[in-house]
Protein backbone atom coordinates (compact mmCIF):
# COMPACT_ATOMS: atom_id res chain seq x y z
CA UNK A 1 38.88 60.26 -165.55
CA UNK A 2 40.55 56.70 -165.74
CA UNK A 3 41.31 55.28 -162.42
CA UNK A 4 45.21 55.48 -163.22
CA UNK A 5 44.85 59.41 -162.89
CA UNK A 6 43.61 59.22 -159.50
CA UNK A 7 45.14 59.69 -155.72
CA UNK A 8 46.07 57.07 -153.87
CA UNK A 9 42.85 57.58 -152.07
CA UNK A 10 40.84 57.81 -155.07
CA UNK A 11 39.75 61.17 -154.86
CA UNK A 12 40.30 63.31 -157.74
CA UNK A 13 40.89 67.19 -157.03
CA UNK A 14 38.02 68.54 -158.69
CA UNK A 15 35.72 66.79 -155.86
CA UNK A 16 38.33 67.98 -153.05
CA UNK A 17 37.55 71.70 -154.36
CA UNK A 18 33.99 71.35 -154.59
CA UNK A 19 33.79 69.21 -151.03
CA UNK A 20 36.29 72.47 -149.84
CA UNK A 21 34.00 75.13 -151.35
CA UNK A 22 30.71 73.31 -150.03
CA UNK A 23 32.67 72.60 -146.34
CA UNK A 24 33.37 76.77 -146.30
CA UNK A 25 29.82 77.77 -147.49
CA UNK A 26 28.75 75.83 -144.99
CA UNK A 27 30.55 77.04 -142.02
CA UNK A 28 30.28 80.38 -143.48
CA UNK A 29 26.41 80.63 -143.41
CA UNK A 30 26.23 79.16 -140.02
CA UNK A 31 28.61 82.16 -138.62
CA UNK A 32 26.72 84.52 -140.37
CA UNK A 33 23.54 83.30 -138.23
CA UNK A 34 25.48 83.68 -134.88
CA UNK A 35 26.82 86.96 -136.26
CA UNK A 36 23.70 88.42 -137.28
CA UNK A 37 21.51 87.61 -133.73
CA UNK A 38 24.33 88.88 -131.82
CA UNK A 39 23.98 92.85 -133.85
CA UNK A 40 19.97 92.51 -133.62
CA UNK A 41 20.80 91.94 -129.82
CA UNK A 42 23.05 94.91 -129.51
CA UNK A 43 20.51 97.01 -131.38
CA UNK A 44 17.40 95.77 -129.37
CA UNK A 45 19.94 96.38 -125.96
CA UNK A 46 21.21 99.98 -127.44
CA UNK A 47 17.36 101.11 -127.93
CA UNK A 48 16.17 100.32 -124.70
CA UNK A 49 19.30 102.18 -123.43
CA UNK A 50 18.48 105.47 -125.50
CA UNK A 51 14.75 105.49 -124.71
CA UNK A 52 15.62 105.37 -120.95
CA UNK A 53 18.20 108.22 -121.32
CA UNK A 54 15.25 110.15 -122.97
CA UNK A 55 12.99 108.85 -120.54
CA UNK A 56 10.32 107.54 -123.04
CA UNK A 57 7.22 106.21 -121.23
CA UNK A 58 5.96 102.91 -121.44
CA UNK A 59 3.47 103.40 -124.79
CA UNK A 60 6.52 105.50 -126.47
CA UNK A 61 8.76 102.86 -125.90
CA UNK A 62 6.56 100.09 -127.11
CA UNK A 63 6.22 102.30 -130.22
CA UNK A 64 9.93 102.39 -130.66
CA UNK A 65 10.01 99.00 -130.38
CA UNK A 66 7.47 98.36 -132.95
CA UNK A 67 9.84 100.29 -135.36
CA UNK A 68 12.49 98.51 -134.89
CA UNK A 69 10.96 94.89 -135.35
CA UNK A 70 9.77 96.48 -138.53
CA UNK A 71 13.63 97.44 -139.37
CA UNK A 72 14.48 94.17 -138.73
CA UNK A 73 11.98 92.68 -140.74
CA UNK A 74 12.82 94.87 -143.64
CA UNK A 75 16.29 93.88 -143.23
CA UNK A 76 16.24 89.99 -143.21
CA UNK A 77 13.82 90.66 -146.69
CA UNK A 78 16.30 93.06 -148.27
CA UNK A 79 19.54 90.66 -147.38
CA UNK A 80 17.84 88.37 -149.68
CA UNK A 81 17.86 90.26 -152.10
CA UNK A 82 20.62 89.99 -154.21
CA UNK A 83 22.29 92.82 -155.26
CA UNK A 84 23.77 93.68 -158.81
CA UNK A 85 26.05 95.81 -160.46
CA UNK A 86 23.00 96.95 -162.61
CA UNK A 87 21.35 98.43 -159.33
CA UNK A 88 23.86 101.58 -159.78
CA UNK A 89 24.25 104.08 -162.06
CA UNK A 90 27.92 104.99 -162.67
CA UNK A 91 28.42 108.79 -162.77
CA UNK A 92 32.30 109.23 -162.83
CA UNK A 93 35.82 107.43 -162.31
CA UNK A 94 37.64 109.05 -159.17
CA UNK A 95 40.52 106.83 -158.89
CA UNK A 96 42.71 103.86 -160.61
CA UNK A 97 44.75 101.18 -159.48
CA UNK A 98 47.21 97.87 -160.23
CA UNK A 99 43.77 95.96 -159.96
CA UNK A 100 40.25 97.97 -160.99
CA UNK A 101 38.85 101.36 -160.21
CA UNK A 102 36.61 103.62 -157.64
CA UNK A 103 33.70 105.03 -159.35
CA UNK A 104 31.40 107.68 -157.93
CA UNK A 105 28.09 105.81 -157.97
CA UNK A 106 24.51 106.44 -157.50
CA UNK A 107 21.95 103.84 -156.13
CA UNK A 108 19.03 103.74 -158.61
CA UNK A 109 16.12 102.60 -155.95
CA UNK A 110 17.46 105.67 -153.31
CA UNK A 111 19.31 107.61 -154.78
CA UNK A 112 21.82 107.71 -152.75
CA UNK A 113 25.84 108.50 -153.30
CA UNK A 114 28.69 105.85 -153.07
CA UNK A 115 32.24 104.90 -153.81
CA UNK A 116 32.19 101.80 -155.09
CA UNK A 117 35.52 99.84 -155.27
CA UNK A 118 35.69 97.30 -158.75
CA UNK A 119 38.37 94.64 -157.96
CA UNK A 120 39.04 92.29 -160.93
CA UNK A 121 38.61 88.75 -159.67
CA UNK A 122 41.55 87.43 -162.03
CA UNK A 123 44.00 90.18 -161.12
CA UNK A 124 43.33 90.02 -157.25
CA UNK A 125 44.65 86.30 -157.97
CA UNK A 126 47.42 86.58 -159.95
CA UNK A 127 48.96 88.84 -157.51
CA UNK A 128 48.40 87.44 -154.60
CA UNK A 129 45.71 89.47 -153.52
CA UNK A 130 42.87 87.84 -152.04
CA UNK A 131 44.08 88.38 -148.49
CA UNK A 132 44.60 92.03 -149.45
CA UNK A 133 40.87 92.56 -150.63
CA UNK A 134 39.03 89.88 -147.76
CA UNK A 135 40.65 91.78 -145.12
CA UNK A 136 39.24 95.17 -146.12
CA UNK A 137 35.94 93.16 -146.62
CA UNK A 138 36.13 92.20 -143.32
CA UNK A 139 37.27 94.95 -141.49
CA UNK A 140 35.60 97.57 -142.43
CA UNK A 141 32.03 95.25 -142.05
CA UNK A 142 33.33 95.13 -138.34
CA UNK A 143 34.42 98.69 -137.72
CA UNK A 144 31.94 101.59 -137.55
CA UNK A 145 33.04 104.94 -136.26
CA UNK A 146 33.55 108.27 -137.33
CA UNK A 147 37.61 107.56 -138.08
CA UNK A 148 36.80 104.64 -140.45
CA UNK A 149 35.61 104.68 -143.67
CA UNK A 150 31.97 103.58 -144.06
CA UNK A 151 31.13 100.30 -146.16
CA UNK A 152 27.35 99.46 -146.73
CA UNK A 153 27.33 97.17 -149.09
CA UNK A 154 29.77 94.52 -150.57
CA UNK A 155 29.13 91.85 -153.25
CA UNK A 156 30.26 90.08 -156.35
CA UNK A 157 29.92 88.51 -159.84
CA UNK A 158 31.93 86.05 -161.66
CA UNK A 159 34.29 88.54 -163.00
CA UNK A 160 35.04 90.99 -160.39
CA UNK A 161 34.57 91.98 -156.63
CA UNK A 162 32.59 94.96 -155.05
CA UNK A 163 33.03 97.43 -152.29
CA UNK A 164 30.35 99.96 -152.17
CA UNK A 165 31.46 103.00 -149.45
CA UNK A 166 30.26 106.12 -148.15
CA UNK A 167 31.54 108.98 -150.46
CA UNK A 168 33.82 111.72 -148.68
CA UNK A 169 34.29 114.62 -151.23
CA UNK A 170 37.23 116.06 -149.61
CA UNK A 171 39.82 113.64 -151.39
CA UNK A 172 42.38 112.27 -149.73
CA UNK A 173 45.57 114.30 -147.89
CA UNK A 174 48.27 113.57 -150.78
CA UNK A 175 45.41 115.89 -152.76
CA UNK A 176 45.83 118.38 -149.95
CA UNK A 177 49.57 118.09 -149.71
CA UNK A 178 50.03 118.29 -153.49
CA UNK A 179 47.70 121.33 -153.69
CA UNK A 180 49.24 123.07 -150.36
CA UNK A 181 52.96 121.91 -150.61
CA UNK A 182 53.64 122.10 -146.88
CA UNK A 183 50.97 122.83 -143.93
CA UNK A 184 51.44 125.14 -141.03
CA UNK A 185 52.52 123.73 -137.26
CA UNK A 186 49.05 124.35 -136.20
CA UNK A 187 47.37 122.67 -139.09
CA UNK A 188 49.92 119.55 -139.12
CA UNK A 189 48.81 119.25 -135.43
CA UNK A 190 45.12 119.16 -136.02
CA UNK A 191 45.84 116.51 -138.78
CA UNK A 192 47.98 113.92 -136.96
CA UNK A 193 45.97 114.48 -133.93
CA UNK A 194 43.14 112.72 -136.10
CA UNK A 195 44.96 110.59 -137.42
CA UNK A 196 46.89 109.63 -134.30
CA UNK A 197 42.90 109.12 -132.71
CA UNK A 198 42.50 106.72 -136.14
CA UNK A 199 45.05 104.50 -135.21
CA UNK A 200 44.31 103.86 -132.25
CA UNK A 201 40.88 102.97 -133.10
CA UNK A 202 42.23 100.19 -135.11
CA UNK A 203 45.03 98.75 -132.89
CA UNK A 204 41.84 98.85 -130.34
CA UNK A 205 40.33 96.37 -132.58
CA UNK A 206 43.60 93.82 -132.75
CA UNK A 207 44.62 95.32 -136.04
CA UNK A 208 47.84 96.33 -136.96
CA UNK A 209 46.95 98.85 -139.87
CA UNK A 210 50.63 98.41 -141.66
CA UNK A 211 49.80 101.08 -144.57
CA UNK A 212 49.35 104.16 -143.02
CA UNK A 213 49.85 107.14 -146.03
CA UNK A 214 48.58 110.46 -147.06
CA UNK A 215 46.67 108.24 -149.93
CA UNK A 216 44.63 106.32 -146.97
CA UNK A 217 43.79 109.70 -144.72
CA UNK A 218 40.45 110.59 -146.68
CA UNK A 219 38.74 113.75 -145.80
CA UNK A 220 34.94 114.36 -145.46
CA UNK A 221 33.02 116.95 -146.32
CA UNK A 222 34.17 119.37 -143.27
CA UNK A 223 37.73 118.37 -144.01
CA UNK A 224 38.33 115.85 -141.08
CA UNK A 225 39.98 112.55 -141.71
CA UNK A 226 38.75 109.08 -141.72
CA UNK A 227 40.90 105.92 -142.47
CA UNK A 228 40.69 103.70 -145.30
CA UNK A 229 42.26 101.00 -146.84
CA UNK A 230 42.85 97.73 -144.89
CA UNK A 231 43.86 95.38 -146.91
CA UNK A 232 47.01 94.59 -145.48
CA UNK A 233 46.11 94.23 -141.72
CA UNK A 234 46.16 90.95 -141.82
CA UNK A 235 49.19 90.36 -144.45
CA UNK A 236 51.64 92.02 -146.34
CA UNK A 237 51.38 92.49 -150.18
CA UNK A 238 54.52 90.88 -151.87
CA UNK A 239 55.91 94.95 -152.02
CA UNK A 240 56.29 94.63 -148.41
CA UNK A 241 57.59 91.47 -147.62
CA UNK A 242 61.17 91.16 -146.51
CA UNK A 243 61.44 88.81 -149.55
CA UNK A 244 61.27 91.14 -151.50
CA UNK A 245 64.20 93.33 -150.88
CA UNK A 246 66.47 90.51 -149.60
CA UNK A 247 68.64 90.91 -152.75
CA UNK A 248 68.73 94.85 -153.11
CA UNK A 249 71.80 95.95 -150.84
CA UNK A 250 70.89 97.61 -147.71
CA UNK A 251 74.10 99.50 -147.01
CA UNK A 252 74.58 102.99 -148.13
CA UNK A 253 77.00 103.52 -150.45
CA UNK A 254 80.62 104.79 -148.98
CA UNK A 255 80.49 108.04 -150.54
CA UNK A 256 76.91 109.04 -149.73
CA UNK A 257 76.59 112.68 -148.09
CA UNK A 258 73.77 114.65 -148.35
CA UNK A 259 74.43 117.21 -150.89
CA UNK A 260 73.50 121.14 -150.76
CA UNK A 261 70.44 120.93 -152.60
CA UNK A 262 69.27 117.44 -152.83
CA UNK A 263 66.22 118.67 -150.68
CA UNK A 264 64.83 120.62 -153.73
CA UNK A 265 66.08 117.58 -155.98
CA UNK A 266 63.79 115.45 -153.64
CA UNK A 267 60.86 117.59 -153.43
CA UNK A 268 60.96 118.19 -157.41
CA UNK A 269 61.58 114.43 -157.81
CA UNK A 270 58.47 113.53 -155.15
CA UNK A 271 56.21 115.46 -157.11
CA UNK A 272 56.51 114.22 -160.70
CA UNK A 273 56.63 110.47 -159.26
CA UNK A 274 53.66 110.70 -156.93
CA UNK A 275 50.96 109.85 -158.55
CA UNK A 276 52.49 107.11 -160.52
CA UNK A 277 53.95 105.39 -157.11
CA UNK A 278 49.95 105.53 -155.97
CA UNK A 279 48.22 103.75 -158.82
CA UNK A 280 51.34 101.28 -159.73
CA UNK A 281 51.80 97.68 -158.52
CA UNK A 282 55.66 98.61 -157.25
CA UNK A 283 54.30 101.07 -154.84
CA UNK A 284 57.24 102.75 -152.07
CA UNK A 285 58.39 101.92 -148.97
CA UNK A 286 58.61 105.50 -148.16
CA UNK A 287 56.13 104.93 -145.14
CA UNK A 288 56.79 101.68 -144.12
CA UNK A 289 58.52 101.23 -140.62
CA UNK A 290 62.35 99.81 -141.09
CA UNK A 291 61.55 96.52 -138.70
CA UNK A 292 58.79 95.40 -141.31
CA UNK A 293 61.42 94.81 -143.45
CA UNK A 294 63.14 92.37 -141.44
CA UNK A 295 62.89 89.25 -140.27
CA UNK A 296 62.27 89.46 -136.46
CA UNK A 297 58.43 90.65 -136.28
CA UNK A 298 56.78 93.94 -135.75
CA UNK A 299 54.14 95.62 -133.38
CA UNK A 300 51.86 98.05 -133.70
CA UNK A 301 54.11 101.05 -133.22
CA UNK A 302 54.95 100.23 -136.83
CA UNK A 303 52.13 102.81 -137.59
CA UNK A 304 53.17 105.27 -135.32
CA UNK A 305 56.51 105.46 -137.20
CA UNK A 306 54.35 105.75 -140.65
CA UNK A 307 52.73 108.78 -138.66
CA UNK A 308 56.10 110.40 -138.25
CA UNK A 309 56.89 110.11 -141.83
CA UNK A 310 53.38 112.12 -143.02
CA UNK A 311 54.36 114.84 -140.29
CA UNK A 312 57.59 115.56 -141.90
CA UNK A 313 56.03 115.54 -145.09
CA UNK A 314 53.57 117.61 -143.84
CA UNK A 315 56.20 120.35 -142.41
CA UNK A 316 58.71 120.02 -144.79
CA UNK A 317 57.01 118.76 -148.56
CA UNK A 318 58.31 115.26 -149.30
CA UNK A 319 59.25 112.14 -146.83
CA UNK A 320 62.59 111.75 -144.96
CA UNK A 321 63.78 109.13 -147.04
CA UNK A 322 62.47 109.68 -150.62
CA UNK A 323 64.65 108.84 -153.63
CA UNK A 324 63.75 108.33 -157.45
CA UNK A 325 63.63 104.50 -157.20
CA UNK A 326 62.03 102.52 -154.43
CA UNK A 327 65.21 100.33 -154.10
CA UNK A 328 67.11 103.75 -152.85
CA UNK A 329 64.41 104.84 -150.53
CA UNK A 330 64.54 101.57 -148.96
CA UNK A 331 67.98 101.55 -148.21
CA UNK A 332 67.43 104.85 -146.48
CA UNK A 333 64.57 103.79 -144.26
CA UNK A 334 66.46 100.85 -143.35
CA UNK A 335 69.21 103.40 -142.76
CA UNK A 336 67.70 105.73 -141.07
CA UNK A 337 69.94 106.71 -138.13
CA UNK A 338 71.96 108.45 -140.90
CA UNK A 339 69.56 109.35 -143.39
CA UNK A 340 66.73 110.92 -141.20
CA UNK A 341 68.07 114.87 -141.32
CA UNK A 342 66.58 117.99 -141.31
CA UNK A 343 67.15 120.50 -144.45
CA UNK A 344 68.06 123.47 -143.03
CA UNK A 345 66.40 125.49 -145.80
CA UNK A 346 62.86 124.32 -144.03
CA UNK A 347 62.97 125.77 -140.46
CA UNK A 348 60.71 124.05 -138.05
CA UNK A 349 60.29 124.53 -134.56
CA UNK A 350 62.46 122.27 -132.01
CA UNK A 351 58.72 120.72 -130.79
CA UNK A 352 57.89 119.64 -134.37
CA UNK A 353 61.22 118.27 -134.94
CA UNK A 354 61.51 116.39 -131.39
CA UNK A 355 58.41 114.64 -131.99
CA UNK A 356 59.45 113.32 -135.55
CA UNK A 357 62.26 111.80 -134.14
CA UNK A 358 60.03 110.45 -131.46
CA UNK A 359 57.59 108.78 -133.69
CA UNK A 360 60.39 107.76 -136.33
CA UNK A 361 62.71 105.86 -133.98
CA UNK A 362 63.84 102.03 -132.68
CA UNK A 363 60.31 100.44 -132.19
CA UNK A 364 61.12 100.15 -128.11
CA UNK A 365 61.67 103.68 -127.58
CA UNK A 366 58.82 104.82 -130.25
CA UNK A 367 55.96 107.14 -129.50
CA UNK A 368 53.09 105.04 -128.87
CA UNK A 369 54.34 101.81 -128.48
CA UNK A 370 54.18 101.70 -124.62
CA UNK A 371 50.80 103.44 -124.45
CA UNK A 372 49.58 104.41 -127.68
CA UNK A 373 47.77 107.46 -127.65
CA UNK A 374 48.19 107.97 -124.74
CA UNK A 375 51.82 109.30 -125.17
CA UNK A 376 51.17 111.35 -127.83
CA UNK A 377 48.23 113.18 -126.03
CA UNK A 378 50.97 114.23 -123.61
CA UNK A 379 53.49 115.29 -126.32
CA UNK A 380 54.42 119.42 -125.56
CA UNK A 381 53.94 119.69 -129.77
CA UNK A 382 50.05 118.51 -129.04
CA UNK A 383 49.27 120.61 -126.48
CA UNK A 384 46.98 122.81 -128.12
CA UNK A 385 44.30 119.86 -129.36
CA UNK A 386 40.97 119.42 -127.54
CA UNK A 387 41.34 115.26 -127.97
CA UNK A 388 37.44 115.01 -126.69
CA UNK A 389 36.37 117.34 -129.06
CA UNK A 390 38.64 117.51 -132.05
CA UNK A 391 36.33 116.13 -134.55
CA UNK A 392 33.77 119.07 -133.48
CA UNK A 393 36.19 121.87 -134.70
CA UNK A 394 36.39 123.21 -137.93
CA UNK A 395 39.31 122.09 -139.76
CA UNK A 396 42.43 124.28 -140.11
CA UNK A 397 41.93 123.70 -144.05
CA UNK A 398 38.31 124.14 -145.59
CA UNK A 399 37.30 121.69 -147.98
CA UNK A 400 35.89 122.94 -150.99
CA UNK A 401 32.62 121.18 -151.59
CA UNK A 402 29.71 122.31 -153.37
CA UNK A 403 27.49 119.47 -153.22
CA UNK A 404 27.59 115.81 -152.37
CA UNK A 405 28.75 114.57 -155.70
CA UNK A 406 31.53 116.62 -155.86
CA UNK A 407 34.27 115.43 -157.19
CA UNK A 408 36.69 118.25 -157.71
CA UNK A 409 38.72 117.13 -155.00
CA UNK A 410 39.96 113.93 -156.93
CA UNK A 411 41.84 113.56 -160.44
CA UNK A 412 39.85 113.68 -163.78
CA UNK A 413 39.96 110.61 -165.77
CA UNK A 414 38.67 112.31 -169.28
CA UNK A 415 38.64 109.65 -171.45
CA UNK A 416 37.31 106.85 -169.26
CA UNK A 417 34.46 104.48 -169.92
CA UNK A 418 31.39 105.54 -167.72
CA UNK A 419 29.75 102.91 -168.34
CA UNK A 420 29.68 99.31 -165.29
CA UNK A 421 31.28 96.40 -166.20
CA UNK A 422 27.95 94.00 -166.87
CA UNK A 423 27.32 90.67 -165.46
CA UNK A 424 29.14 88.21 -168.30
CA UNK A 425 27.87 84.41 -168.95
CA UNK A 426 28.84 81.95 -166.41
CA UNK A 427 32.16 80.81 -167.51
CA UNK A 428 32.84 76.94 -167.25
CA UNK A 429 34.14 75.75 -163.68
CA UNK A 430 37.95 75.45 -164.69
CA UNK A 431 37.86 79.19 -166.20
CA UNK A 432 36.07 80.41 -162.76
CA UNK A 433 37.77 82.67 -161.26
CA UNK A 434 37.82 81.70 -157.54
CA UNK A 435 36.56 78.20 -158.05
CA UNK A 436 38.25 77.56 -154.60
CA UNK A 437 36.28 78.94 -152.73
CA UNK A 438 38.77 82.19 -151.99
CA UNK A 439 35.46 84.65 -152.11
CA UNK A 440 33.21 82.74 -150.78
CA UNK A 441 30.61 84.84 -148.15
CA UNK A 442 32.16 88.39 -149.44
CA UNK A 443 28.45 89.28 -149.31
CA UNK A 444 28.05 91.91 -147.00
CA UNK A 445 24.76 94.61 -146.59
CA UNK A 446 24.86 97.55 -143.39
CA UNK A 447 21.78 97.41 -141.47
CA UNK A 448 21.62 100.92 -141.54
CA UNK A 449 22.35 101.25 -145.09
CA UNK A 450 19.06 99.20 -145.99
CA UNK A 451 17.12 100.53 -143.39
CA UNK A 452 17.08 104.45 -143.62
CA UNK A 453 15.82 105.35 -147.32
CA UNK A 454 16.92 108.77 -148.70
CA UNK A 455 18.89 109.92 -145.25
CA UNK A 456 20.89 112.23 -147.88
CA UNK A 457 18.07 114.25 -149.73
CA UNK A 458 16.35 114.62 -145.94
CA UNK A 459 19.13 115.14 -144.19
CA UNK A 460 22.10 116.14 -145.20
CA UNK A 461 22.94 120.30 -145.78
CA UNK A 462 24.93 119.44 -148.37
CA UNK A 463 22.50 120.00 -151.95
CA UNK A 464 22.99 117.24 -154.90
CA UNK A 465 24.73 118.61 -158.26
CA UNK A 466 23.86 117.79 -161.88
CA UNK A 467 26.98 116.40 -163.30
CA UNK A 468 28.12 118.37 -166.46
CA UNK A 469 28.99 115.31 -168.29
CA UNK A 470 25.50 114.41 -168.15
CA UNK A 471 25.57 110.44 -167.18
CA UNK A 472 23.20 110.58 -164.64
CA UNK A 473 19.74 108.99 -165.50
């Protein structure tokens, strides 16, 4: 490069972006060090808690502790390691999106059973979706309970990104709604119950979920629900910024009445565009709280309202405010003194339809935004639910599930590719996609998830299928 090409200071940008990616790789490996002596304090303090509840004596204990420096050990070898696409066998596609794919995935060394998330690197840029993709890295690394989602692994090459998760065979609830129509009181009280106790494990964490859908309510093998999909808890996808709908009018047209039978217009309308909405790039506001679209901020009682909307879907078959475009249904949210009604051909009971308009109301007076859970505990329409002890309960559906690989539950992709994307050649540094550094320490590996070899063929009831199309090894 001549010198007449260069900044004022006489730095050209390609060493700026390498001195950037080196500064962040840098400070990234020195906060994993922290990170990682703080968790193998926690689990050093949480065993010596356990073995005094049991009341171990002084030779068991030094036993257990023996074990665990041996975990530990394991651990710091097997985080070196560094884990490939090639260390999976792909067995089937279970779901598509704007940006990659979830394939149901088997680990070749322990045979264990994943979801594994493919992200394309160059797509997740274009859009504007690195935030979208890091945050769900992060979070669910962070979060482990028995609302969230699992992650045990996460890792990349130079074409795409990785999230490897904990399989639940039970699908999601827009499966269960599209399969069911419309739930009973009693079920649609079990389900936003859990839910409801989702939430609030996440706004207990500082995070504002913000996409809270029947598509992100995945159920487990016993049918109960556990969150997913955080990618926009720490900002909003271009759909969902105010930006975006700043030139669509907001006002309802002057002649708009709601006609005899635009409910079964709706619901017939809500089920041929479903799916598409789900894996498209548009998306619809149909859940999304009417302050996110404006310009003076948002709380956390944004999800509550998102709640409201999947209990009236729940009861009655399609959202309040569904339309055929996206553009409509956002003028009805926004709307939504007027547009928020009842069809009278879908009788619910005064409880069910007090506490949708508790949940879907001005943020201030919202259900939940005073004391979260809290106020929704002492709702008259939840009266019924053991909160301690929900997740013990059978749930009001079963989930039919015949083995851990199951995958009736999602939608058949019958002509897809089985077959993992492969590690390509190094492309040149200008053609790298993220040569900024935006993916740098994605890397992620669960302690547990390298620790405890074959936990599903030893443990788990559930038996392993063989796959009719035969692409297991």
């Amino acid at each position: 490069m001549s010198d007449s090409k260069l900044p004022a200071d006489g730095i050209s940008q390609y060493t700026r972006d390498k001195a950037s990616r080196t500064r962040i790789a840098i400070e990234s490996f020195y906060a994993q060090c922290v990170t990682q002596a703080v968790e193998r304090e926690k689990r050093a303090t949480k065993l010596e808690e356990d073995m005094s509840v049991k009341g171990l004596n002084e030779e068991q204990k030094e036993d257990q502790r023996n074990a665990l420096k041996t975990k530990e050990s394991d651990f710091l070898r097997l985080k070196r390691t560094r884990l490939q696409v090639s260390d999976f066998d792909s067995l089937k596609i279970i779901g598509r999106g704007a940006f990659g794919e979830v394939r149901l995935v088997q680990k070749v060394d322990t045979g264990h059973i994943y979801a594994m998330k493919i992200l394309r690197k160059s797509e997740m840029l274009e859009k504007e979706q690195t935030a979208h993709v890091r945050a769900e890295r992060d979070i669910l690394s962070e979060a482990d309970c028995e609302w969230v989602v699992k992650m045990y692994y996460s890792f990349q090459d130079y074409a795409n990104l990785y999230l490897v998760m904990e399989f639940l065979p039970g699908g999601d609830m827009m499966t269960l709604l599209i399969k069911k129509d419309t739930l009973s009181e009693e079920a649609t009280q079990f389900y936003i119950a859990e839910a409801a106790l989702a939430i609030q494990f996440i706004h207990n964490l500082s995070f504002i979920h913000r996409d809270i859908k029947p598509d992100n309510l995945l159920l487990d093998a016993r049918g109960h629900i556990k969150l997913s999909d955080f990618g926009l808890c720490t900002g909003l996808k271009k759909i969902h910024r105010t930006e975006h709908y700043r030139n669509w009018p907001s006002q309802l047209p002057a002649d708009f009445v709601q006609k005899p039978f635009e409910s079964k217009r709706k619901a017939e309308t809500w089920k041929k565009n479903r799916r598409a909405f789900a894996y498209s790039t548009v998306g619809t506001p149909d859940y999304i709280a009417p302050e996110v679209f404006q310009p003076n901020g948002y709380t956390k009682s944004c999800d509550w309202w998102s709640l409201g909307v999947i209990m009236y879907e729940m009861l009655i078959g399609y959202p309040p405010f569904c339309s055929e475009t996206p553009q409509e249904t956002y003028r009805k949210v926004v709307n939504w003194q007027q547009t928020l009604v009842f069809p009278p051909e879908m009788p619910i009971s005064v409880e069910a339809r007090a506490t949708i308009k508790r949940f879907c109301s001005e943020s201030e007076r919202r259900m939940g935004h005073n004391n979260g859970i809290d106020e929704i505990k002492a709702c008259p329409f939840f009266k019924r639910i053991d909160w301690n002890h929900i997740r013990e309960k059978p749930a009001p559906i079963r989930v039919e599930v015949k083995s851990i690989d199951d995958t009736s539950n999602f939608d058949e992709f019958p002509d897809a590719d089985l077959s993992l994307p492969l590690p390509t050649q190094r492309p040149p540094d200008a053609e790298l996609p993220g040569r900024r550094g935006e993916f740098v320490d994605f890397t992620y590996k669960r302690f547990d998830g390298l620790t405890q070899r074959m936990r599903f063929e030893g443990n788990d009831p559930i038996p392993r299928s063989n796959l009719s199309d035969g692409s297991r090894r």
